[in-house]
Protein backbone atom coordinates (compact mmCIF):
# COMPACT_ATOMS: atom_id res chain seq x y z
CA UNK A 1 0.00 0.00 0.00
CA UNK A 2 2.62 2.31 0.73
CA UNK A 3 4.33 1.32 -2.67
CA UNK A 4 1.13 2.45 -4.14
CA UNK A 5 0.81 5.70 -2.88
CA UNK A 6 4.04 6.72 -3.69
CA UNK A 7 3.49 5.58 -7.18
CA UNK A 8 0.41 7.78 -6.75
CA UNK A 9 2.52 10.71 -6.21
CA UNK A 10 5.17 9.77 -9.17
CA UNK A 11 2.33 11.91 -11.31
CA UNK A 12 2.93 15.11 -9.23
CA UNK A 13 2.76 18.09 -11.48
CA UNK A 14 3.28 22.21 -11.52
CA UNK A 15 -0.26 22.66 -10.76
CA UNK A 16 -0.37 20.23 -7.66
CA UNK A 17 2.72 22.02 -6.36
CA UNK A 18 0.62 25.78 -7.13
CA UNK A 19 -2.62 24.09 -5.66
CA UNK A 20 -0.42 22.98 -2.18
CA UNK A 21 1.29 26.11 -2.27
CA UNK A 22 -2.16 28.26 -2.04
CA UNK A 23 -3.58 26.01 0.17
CA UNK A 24 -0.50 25.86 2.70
CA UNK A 25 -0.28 29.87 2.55
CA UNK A 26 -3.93 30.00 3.54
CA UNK A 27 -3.77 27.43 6.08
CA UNK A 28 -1.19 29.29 7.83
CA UNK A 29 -2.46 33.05 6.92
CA UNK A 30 -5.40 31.55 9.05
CA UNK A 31 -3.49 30.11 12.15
CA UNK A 32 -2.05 33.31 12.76
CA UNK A 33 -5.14 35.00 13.86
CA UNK A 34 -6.75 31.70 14.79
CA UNK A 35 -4.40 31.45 17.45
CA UNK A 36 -5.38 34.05 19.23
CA UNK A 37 -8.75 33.28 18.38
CA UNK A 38 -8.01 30.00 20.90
CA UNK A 39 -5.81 31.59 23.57
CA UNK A 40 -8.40 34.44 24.52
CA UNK A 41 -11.23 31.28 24.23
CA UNK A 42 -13.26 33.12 21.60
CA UNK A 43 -13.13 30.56 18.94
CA UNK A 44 -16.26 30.36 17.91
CA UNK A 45 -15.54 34.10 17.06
CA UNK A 46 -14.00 32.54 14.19
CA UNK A 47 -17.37 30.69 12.81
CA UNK A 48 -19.14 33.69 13.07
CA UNK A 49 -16.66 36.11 11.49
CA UNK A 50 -16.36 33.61 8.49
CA UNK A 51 -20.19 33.87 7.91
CA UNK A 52 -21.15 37.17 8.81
CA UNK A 53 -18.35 37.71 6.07
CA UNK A 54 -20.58 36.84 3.64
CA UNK A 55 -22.31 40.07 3.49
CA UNK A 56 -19.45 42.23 2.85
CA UNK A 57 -18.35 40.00 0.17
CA UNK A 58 -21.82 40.10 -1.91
CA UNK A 59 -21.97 44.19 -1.22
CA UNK A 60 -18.27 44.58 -2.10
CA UNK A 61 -19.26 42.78 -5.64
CA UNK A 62 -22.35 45.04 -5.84
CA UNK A 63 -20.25 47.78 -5.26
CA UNK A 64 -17.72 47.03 -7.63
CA UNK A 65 -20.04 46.45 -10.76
CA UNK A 66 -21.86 49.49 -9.74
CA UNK A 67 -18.97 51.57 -9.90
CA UNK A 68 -17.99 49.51 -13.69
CA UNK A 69 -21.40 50.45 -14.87
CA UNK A 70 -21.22 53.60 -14.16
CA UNK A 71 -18.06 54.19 -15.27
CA UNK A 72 -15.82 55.05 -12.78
CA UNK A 73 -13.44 51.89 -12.87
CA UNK A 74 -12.56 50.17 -15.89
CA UNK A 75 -12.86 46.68 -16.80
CA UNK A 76 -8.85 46.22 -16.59
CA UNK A 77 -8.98 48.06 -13.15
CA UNK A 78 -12.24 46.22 -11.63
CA UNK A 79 -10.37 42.96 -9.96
CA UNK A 80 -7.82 45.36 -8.11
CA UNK A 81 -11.23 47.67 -6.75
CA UNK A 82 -12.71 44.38 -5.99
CA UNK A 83 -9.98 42.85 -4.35
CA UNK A 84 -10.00 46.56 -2.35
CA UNK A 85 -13.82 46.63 -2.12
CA UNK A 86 -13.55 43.13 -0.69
CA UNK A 87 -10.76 43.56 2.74
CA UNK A 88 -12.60 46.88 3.73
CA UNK A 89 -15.72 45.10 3.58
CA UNK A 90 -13.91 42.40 5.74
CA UNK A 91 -12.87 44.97 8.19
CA UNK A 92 -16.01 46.47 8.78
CA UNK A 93 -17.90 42.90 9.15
CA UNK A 94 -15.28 42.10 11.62
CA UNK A 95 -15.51 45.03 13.51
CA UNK A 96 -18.66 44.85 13.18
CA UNK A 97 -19.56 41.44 14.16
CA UNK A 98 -17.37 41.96 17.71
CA UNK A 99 -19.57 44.84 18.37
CA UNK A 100 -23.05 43.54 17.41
CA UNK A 101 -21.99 40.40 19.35
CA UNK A 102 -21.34 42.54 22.57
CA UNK A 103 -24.15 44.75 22.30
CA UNK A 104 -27.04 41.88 21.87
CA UNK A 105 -25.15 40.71 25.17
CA UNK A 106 -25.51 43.79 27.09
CA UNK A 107 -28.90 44.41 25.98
CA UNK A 108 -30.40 41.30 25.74
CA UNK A 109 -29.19 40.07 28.80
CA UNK A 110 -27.36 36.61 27.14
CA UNK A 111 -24.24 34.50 27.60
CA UNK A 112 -21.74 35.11 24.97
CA UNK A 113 -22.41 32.28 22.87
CA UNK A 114 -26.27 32.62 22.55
CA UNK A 115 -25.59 36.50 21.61
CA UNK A 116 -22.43 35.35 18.68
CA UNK A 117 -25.62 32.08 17.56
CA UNK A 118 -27.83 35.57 16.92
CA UNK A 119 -25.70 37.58 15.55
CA UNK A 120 -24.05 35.50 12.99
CA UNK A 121 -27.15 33.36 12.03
CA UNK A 122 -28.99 36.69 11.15
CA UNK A 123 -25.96 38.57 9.31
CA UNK A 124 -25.18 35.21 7.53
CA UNK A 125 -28.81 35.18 6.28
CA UNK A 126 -28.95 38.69 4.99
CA UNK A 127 -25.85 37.53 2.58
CA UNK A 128 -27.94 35.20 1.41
CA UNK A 129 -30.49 37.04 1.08
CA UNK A 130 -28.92 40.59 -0.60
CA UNK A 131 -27.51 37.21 -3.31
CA UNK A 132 -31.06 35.86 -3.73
CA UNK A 133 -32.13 39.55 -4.65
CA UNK A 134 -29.82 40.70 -6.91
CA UNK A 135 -28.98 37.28 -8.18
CA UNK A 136 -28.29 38.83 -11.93
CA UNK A 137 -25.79 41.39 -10.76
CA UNK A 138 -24.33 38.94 -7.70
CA UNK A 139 -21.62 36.93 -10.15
CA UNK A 140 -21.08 35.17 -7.34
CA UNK A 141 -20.39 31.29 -6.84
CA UNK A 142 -22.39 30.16 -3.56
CA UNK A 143 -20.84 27.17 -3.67
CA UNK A 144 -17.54 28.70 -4.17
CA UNK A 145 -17.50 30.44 -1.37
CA UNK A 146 -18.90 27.99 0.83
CA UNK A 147 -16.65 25.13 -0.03
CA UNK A 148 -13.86 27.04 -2.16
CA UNK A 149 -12.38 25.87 -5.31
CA UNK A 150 -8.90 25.98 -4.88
CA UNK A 151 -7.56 23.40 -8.02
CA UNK A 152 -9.09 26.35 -10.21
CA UNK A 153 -7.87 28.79 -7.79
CA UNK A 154 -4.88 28.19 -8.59
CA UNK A 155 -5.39 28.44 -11.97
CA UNK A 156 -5.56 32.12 -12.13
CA UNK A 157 -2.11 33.45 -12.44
CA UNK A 158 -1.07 36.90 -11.40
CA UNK A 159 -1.18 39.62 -14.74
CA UNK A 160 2.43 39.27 -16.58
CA UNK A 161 3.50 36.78 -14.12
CA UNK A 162 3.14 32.58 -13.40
CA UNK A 163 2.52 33.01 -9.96
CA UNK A 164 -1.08 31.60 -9.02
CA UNK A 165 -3.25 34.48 -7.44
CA UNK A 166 -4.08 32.69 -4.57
CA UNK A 167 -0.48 32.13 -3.89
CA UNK A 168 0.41 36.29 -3.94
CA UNK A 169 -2.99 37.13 -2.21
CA UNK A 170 -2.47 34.85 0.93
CA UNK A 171 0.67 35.05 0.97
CA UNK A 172 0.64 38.50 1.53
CA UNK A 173 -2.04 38.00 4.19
CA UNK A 174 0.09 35.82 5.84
CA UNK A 175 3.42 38.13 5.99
CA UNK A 176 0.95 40.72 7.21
CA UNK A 177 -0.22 39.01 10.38
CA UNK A 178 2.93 37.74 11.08
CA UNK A 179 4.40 40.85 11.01
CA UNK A 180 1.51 42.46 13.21
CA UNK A 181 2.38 39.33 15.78
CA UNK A 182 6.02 40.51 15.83
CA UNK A 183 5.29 44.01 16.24
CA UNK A 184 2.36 43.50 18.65
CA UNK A 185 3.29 40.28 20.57
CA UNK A 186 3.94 41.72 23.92
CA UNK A 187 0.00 43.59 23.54
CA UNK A 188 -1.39 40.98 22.14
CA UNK A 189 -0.27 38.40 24.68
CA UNK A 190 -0.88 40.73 27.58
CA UNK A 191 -4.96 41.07 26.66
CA UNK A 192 -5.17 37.85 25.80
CA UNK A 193 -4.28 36.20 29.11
CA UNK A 194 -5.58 39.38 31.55
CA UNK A 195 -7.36 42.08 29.63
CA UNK A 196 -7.45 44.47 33.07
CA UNK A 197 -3.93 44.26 33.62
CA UNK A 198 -3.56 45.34 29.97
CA UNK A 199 -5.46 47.45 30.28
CA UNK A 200 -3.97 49.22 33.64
CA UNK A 201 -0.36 49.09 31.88
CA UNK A 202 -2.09 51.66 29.33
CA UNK A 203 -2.37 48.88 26.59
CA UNK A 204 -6.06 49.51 24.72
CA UNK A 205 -7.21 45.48 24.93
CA UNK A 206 -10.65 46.66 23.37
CA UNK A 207 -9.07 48.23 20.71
CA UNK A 208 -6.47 44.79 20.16
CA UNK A 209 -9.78 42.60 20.51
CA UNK A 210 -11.74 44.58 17.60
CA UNK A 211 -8.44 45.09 15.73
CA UNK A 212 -8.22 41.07 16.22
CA UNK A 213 -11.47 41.08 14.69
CA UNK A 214 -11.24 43.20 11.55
CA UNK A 215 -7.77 40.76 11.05
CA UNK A 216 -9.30 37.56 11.29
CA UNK A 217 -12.19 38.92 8.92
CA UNK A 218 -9.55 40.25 6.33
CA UNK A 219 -8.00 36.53 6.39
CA UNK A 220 -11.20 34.88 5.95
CA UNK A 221 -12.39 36.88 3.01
CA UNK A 222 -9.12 35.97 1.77
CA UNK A 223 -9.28 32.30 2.31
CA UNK A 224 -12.82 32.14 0.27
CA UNK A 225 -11.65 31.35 -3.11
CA UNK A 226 -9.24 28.63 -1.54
CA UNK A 227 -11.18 26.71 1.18
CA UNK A 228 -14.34 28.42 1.60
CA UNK A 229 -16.32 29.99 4.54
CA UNK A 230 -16.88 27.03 6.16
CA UNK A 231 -13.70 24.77 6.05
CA UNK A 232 -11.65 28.24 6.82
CA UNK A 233 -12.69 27.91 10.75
CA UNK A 234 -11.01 24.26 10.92
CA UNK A 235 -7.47 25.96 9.54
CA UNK A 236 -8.44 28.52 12.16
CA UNK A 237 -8.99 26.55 15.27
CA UNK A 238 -7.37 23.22 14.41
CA UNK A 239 -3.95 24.06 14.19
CA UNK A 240 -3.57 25.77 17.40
CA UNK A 241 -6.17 23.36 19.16
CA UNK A 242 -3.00 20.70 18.32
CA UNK A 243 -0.28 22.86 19.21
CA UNK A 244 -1.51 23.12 22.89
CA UNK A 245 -1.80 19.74 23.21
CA UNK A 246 2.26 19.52 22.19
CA UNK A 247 3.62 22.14 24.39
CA UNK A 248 2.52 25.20 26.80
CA UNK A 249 5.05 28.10 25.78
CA UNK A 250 3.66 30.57 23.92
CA UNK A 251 5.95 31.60 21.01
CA UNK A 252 6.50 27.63 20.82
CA UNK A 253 2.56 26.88 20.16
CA UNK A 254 2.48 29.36 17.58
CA UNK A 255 5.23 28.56 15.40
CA UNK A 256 3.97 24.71 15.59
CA UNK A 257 0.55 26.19 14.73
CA UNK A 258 1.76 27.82 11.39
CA UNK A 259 4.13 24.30 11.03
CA UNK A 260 0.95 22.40 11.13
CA UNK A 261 -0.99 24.52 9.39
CA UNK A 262 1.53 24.19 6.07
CA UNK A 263 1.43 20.35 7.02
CA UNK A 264 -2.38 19.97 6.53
CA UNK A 265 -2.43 21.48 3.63
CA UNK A 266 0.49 20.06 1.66
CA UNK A 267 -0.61 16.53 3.34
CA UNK A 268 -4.32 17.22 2.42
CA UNK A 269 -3.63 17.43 -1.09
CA UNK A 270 -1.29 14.34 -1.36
CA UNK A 271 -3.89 12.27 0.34
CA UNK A 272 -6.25 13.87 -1.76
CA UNK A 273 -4.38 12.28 -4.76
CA UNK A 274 -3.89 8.95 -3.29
CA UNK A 275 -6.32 8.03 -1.11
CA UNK A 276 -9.58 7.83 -2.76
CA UNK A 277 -8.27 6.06 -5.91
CA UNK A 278 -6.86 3.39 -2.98
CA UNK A 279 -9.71 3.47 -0.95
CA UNK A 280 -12.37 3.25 -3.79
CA UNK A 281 -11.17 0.97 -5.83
CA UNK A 282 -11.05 -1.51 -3.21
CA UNK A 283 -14.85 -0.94 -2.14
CA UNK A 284 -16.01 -1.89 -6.42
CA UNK A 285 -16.12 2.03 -7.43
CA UNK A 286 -12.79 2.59 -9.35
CA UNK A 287 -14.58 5.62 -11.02
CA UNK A 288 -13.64 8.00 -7.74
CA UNK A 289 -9.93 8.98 -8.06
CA UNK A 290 -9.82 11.86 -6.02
CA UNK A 291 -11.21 14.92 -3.73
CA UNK A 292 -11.89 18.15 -2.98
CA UNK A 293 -8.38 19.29 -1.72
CA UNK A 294 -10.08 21.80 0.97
CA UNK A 295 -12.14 19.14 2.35
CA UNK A 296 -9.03 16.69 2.51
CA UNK A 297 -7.15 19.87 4.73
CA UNK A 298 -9.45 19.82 7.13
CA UNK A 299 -9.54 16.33 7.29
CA UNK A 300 -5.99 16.39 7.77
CA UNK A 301 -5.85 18.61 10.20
CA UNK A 302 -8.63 16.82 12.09
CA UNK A 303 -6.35 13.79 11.71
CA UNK A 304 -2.99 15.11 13.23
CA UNK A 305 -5.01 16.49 15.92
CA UNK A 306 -6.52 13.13 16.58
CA UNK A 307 -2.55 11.93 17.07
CA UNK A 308 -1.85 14.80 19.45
CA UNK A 309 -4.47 13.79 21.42
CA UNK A 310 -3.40 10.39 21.51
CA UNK A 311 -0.10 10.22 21.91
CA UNK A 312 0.78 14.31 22.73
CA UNK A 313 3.59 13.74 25.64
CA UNK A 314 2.42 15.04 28.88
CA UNK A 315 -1.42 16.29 27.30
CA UNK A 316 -2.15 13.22 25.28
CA UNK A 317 -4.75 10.52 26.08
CA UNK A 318 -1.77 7.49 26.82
CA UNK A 319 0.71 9.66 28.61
CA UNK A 320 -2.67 10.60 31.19
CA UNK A 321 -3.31 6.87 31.40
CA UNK A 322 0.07 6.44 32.12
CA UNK A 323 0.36 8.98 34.77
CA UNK A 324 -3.07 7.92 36.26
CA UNK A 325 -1.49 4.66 36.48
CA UNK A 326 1.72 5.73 38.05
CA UNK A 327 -0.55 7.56 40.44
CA UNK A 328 -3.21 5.15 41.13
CA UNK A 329 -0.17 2.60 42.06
CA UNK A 330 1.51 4.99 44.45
CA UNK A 331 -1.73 5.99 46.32
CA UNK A 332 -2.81 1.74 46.60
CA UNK A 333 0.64 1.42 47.47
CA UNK A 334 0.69 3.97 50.33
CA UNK A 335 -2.25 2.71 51.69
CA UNK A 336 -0.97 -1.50 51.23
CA UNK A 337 1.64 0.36 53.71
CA UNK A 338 -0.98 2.56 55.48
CA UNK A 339 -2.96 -0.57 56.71
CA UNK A 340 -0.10 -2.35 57.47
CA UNK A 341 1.85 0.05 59.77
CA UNK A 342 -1.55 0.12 61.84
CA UNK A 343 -2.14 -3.21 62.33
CA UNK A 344 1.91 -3.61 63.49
CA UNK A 345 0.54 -0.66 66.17
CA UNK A 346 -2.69 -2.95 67.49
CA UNK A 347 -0.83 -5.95 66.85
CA UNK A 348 3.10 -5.78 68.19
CA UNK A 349 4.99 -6.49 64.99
CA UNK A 350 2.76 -9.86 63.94
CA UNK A 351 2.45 -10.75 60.45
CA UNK A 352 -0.40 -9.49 58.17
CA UNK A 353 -2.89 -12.04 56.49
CA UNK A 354 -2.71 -11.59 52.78
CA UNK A 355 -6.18 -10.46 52.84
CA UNK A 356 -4.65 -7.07 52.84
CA UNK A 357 -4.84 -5.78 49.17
CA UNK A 358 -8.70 -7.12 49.38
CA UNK A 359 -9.20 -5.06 52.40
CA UNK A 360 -7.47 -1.69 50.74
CA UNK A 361 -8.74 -2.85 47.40
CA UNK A 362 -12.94 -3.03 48.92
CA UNK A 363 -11.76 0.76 51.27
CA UNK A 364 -10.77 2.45 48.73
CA UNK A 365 -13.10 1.19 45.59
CA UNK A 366 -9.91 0.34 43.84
CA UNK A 367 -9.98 -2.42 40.90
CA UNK A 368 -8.13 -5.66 42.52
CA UNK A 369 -5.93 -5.64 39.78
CA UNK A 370 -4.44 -2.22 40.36
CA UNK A 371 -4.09 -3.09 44.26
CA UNK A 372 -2.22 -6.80 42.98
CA UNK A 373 -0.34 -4.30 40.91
CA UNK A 374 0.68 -2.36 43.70
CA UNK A 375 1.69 -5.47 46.12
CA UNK A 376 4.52 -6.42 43.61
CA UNK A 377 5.40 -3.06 43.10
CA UNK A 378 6.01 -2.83 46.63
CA UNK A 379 7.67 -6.01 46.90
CA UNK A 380 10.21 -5.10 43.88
CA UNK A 381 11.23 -1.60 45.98
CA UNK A 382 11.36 -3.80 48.86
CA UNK A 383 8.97 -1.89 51.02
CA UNK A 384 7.19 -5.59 52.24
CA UNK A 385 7.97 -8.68 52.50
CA UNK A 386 5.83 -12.11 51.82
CA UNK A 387 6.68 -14.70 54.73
CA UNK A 388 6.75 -18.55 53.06
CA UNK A 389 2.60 -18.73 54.64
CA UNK A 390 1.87 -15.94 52.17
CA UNK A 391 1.43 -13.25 54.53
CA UNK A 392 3.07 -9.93 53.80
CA UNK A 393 5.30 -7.77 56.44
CA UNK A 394 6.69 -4.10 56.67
CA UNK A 395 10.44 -4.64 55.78
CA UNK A 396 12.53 -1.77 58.00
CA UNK A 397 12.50 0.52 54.69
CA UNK A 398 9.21 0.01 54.05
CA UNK A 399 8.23 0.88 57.89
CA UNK A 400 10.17 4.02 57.97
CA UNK A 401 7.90 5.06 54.78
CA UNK A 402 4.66 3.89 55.97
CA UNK A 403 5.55 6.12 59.02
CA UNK A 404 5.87 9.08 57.39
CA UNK A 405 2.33 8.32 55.49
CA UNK A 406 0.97 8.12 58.93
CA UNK A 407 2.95 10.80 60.23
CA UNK A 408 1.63 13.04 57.79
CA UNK A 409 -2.34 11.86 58.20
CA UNK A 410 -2.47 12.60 61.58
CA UNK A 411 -0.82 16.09 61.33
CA UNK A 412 -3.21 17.02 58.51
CA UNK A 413 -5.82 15.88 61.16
CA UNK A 414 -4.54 18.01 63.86
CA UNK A 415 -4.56 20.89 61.43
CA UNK A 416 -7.85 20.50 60.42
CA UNK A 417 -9.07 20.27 63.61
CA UNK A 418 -6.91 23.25 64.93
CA UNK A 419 -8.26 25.59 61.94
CA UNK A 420 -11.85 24.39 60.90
CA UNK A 421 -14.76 23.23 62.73
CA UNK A 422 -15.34 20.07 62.02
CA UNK A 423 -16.57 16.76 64.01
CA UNK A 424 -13.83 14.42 64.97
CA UNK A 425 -15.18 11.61 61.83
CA UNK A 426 -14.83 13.94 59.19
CA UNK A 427 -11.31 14.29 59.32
CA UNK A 428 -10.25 10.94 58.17
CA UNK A 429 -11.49 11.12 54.72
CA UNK A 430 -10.19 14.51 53.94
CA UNK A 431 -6.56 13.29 55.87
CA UNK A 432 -6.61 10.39 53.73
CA UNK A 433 -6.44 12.04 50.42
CA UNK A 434 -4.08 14.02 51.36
CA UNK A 435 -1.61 12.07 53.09
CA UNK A 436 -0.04 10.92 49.55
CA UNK A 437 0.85 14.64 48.70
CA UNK A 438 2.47 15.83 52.14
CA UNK A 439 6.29 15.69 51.46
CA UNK A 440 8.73 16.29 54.34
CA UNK A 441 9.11 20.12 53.99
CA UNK A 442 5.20 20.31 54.88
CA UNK A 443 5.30 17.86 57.67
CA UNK A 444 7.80 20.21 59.32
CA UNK A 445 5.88 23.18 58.67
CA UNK A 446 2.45 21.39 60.01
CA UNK A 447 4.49 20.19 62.82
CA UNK A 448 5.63 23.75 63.93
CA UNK A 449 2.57 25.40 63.68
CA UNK A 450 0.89 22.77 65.24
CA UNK A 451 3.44 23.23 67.75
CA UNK A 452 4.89 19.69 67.78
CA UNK A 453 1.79 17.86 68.94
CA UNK A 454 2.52 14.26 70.05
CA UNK A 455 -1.34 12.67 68.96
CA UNK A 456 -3.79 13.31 66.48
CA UNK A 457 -7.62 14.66 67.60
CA UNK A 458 -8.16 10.67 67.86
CA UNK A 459 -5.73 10.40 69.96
CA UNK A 460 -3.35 7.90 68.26
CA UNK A 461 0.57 9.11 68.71
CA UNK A 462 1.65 10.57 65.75
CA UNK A 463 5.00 9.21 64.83
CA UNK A 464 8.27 10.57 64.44
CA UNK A 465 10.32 9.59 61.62
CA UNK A 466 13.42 8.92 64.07
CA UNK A 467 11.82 6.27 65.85
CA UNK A 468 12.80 2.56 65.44
């Protein structure tokens, strides 16, 4: 299979390397803004500016033809006035949009999200409607703009030169927010994590959120003749969606936003070329040899988040099974030595049935597997022992650490009781789920402001880690 889709890709042409060029330039013209869009959690800003767009795009084409009829622009000059016509249009609907949003808020008394579903629903279906209207005049693709057409796109080459359109347009886009993310990093990351403190160092965060806004428009509009109005928000949220799963430094999750950006969209349109014609052919329909190369981006994009969140160190789904793991058998373990420590105190020193695990396993509504787990791991660090009967026993390195478990219980307990009024019973639970976190640093600092008590509020001694 792999042989096959290389072979796939022997047929690679100019126009697939113009038609992955536009789309990778959009794709990352889009994370820019969309990355913001995430960090300051208003990503759904992103659906709405990329159909409340719609609008400005239909009256910047009215516009434009009106000002050709009339006779102010000529026919060589109308693409550049439309092209013009088209970002100020984006500007305003962003602004726009931000605004409208806020003020249905205020005055209808709604959460954000329920104010952005009326606002964008509404101005999406007055595009729609100002197209149905003035259908004639509106030489306007609906389709186009919904889904983009990108492999024709691409097609259109730049007056006097053989660079694709798409390619100059977003391109330029994207050097433009870049460079407004270099100039304005320090701003923009200041009112995007605490808008009042920006605000209090004399940094205008409303004016950086609707300038945000009128940005993330302008890239949208741009973005229509490539991937559409409605595949645009997946370049704008999916990329940085993955790049917080693969780290938590800022300048680090943007670069690896715009790096997976370009990947989507170069990957998109080699699977697009591949992947059908393997796919379909197996399943009896060897007329389907490819896709729409926007669709396949977003796809793609879907797909490498779908690995970060699998297998993202640290934020991925295995590495928090692992670490629940790791965490689970430390906190059986404790208590394996928890419950034996206190039956050594009722019981002088005898040995323990190995009943235990069942007893911590049924306590603490742990799996039995997990506390069987935990008995070997114990056994392997040497903290216990299993006599030749099968019963298990505190070795002297295992005692000194289920001493400071205990140790640590019982001064939580004191605390609690010294600084909260609470019945004697309820401060087992609470101690218990603690105990596994208290370090020695914090048992010293319990036990001086405690001022060194010598039992708990049950009054059991609590132990000191020097005894034998």
């Amino acid at each position: 299979m792999i042989h096959e889709f290389f072979q796939l890709l022997s047929g690679w042409s100019s126009l697939d390397t113009a038609i992955a060029g536009s789309a990778a330039l959009t794709a990352m013209s889009c994370s820019l803004p969309g990355a913001w869009l995430v960090l300051r959690k208003h990503s759904m800003m992103g659906d709405a500016l990329s159909h409340t767009a719609l609008p400005g795009v239909v009256l910047a084409f009215l516009f434009s033809i009106s000002m050709k009829q009339a006779g102010w622009v000529s026919a060589a000059q109308e693409d550049a006035f439309l092209q013009l016509f088209l970002f100020v249009g984006a500007v305003v609907v962003g602004v726009g949009t931000a605004w409208l949003t806020e003020w249905v808020q205020r005055l209808g008394r709604l959460e954000g999200s329920a104010s952005l579903g009326v606002v964008f629903t509404a101005v999406f279906a007055l595009g729609l409607l100002l197209i149905r209207l003035d259908v004639d005049n509106v030489h306007l693709d609906v389709d186009c703009v919904l889904f983009g057409i990108i492999e024709t796109a691409a097609l259109q080459k730049v007056p006097g030169t053989s660079i694709p359109e798409p390619v100059l347009v977003n391109g330029a886009i994207f050097l433009a927010n870049l460079l407004l993310v270099v100039l304005f990093y320090k701003e923009l990351k200041i009112s995007a994590f605490d808008p009042g403190l920006a605000t209090s160092l004399g940094i205008p965060a409303r004016g950086i959120h609707y300038g945000l806004m009128a940005v993330t428009a302008v890239t949208v509009v741009a973005a229509f003749t490539t991937v559409g109005s409605i595949l645009v928000i997946g370049l704008l949220i999916i990329p940085t969606a993955t790049a917080l799963l693969l780290s938590e430094r800022l300048s680090v999750v943007l670069a690896l936003s715009v790096c997976l950006a370009a990947i989507s969209a170069a990957l998109g349109h080699a699977l697009t070329l591949t992947v059908p014609r393997m796919l379909f052919s197996r399943l009896g329909y060897p007329t389907i040899e490819d896709a729409g190369t926007a669709g396949m981006m977003s796809v793609t994009a879907g797909l490498l988040f779908l690995m970060a969140l699998i297998l993202a160190p640290g934020q991925g789904l295995i590495s928090k099974l692992i670490h629940r793991l790791r965490l689970g058998l430390k906190i059986s373990g404790d208590d394996i030595l928890g419950v034996l420590f206190r039956f050594e105190e009722k019981t002088a020193m005898r040995p323990i049935d190995i009943s235990v695990p069942a007893l911590v396993a049924r306590q603490n509504g742990m799996r039995p597997w997990m506390v069987s787990l935990s008995v070997r791991r114990l056994l392997r660090r040497d903290l216990v022992t299993r006599q030749t009967s099968g019963e298990l026993v505190l070795t002297d390195r295992g005692r000194e650490s289920a001493k400071s478990l205990i140790r640590a219980h019982r001064l939580w307990e004191a605390y609690m009781s010294k600084h909260f009024e609470l019945p004697d019973d309820h401060l087992h639970e609470t101690a218990h789920r603690v105990e596994h976190f208290i370090d020695d640093d914090i048992q010293e600092r319990l036990q001086s402001e405690l001022n060194a008590p010598t039992k708990d509020p049950h009054g059991k001694r609590i132990p000191e880690l020097s005894d034998s």
